[in-house]
C-alpha atoms as a PDB file:
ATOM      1  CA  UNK A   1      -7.648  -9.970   8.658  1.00  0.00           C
ATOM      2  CA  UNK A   2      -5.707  -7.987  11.231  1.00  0.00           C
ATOM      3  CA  UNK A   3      -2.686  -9.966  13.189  1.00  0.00           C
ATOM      4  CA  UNK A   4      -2.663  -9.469  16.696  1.00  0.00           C
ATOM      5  CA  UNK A   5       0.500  -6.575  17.957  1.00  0.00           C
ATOM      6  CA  UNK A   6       1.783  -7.504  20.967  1.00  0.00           C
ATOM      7  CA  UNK A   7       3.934  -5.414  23.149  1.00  0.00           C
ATOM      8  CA  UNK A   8       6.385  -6.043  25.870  1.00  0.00           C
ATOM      9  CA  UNK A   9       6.435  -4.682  29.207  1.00  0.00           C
ATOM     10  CA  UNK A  10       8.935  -2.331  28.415  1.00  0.00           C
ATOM     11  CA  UNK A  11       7.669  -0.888  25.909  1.00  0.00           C
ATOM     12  CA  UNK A  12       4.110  -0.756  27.247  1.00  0.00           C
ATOM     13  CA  UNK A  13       5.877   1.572  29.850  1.00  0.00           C
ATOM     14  CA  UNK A  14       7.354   3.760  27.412  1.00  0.00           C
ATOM     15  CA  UNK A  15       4.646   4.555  25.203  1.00  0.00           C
ATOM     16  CA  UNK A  16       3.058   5.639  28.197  1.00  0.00           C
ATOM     17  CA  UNK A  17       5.571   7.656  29.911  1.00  0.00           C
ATOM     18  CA  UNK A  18       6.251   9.204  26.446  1.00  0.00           C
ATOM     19  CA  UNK A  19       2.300   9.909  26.272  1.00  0.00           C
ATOM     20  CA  UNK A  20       2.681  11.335  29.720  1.00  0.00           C
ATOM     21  CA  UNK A  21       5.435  13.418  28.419  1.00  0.00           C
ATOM     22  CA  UNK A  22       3.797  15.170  25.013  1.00  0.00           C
ATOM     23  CA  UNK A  23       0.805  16.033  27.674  1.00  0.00           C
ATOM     24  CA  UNK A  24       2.365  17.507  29.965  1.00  0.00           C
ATOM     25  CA  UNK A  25       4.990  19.567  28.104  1.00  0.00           C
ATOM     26  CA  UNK A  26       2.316  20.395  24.990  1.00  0.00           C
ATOM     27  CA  UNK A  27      -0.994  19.622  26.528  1.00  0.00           C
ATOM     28  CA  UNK A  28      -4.024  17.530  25.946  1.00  0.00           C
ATOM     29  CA  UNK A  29      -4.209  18.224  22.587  1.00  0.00           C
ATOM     30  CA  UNK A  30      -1.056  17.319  21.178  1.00  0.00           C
ATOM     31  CA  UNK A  31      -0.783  13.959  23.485  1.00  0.00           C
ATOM     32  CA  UNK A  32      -4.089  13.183  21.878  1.00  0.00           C
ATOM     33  CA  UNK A  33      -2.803  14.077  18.009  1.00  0.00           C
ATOM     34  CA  UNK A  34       0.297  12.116  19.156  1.00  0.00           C
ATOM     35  CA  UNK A  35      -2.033   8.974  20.104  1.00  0.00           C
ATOM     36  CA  UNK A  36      -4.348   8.920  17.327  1.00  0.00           C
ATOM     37  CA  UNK A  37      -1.334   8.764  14.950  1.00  0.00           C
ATOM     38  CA  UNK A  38       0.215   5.984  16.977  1.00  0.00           C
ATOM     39  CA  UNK A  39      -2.400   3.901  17.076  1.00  0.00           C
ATOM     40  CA  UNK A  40      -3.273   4.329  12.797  1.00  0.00           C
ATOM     41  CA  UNK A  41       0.194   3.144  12.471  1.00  0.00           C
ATOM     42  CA  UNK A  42      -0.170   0.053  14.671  1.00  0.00           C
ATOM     43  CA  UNK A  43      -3.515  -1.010  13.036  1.00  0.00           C
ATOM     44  CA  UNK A  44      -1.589  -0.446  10.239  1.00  0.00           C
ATOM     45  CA  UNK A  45       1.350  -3.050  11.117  1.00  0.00           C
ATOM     46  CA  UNK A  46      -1.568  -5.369  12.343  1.00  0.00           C
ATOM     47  CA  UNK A  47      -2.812  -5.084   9.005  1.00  0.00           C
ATOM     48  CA  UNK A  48       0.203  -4.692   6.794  1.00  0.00           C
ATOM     49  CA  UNK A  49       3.057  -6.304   8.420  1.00  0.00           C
ATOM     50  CA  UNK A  50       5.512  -5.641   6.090  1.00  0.00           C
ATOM     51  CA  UNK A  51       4.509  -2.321   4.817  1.00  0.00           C
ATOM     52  CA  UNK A  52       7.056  -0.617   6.973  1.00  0.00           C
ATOM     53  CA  UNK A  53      10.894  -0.947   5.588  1.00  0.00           C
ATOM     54  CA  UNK A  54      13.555  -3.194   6.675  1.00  0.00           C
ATOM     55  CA  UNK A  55      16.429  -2.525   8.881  1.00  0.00           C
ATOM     56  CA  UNK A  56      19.509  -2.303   6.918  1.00  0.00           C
ATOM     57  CA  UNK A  57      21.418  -3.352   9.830  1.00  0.00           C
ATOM     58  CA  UNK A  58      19.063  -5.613  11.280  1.00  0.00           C
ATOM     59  CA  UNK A  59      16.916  -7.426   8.280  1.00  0.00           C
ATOM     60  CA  UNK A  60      14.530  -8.743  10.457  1.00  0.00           C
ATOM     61  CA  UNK A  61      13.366  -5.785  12.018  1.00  0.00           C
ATOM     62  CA  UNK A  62      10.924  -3.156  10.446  1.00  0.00           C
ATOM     63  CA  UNK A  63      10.652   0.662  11.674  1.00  0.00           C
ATOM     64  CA  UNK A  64       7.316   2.056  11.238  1.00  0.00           C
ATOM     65  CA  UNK A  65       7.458   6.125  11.685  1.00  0.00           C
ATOM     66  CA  UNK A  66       4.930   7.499  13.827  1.00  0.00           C
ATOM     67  CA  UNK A  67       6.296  11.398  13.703  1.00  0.00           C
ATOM     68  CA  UNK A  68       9.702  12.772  12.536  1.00  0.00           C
ATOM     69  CA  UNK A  69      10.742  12.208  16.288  1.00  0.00           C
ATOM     70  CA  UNK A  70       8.651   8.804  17.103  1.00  0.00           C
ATOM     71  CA  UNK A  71       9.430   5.447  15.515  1.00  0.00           C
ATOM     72  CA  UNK A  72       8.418   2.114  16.143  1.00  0.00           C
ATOM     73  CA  UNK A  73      10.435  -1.080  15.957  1.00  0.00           C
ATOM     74  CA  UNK A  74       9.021  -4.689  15.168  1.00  0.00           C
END
């Protein structure tokens, strides 16, 4: 069973400005390869919750890498 992933308004807005940004600097393409490898890693968290490491500095966070550049924090 998959647990709900909720996101906040802010980031809502930056995973689609940053989605915005891979399209329009690499194309279609890219913002597509970009999304499809976001949203494995979020089913992924859904699924797996703490199959992503720990935050040294802050235990109760977990950062899930999307691409060398993209992380996620939950």
């Amino acid at each position: 069973m998959s647990l709900p992933v909720n996101w906040s308004p802010i980031s809502k807005t930056q995973y689609a400005n940053l989605l915005k940004f891979i399209e329009v600097e690499y194309g279609v393409d890219a913002a597509l390869k970009f999304l499809e490898k976001a949203e494995k890693k979020i089913d992924s968290i859904g699924q797996f919750p703490k199959s992503c490491p720990s935050s040294i500095q802050y235990p109760n966070f977990r950062k899930g890498v999307i691409t060398r550049q993209t992380s996620v924090y939950y």
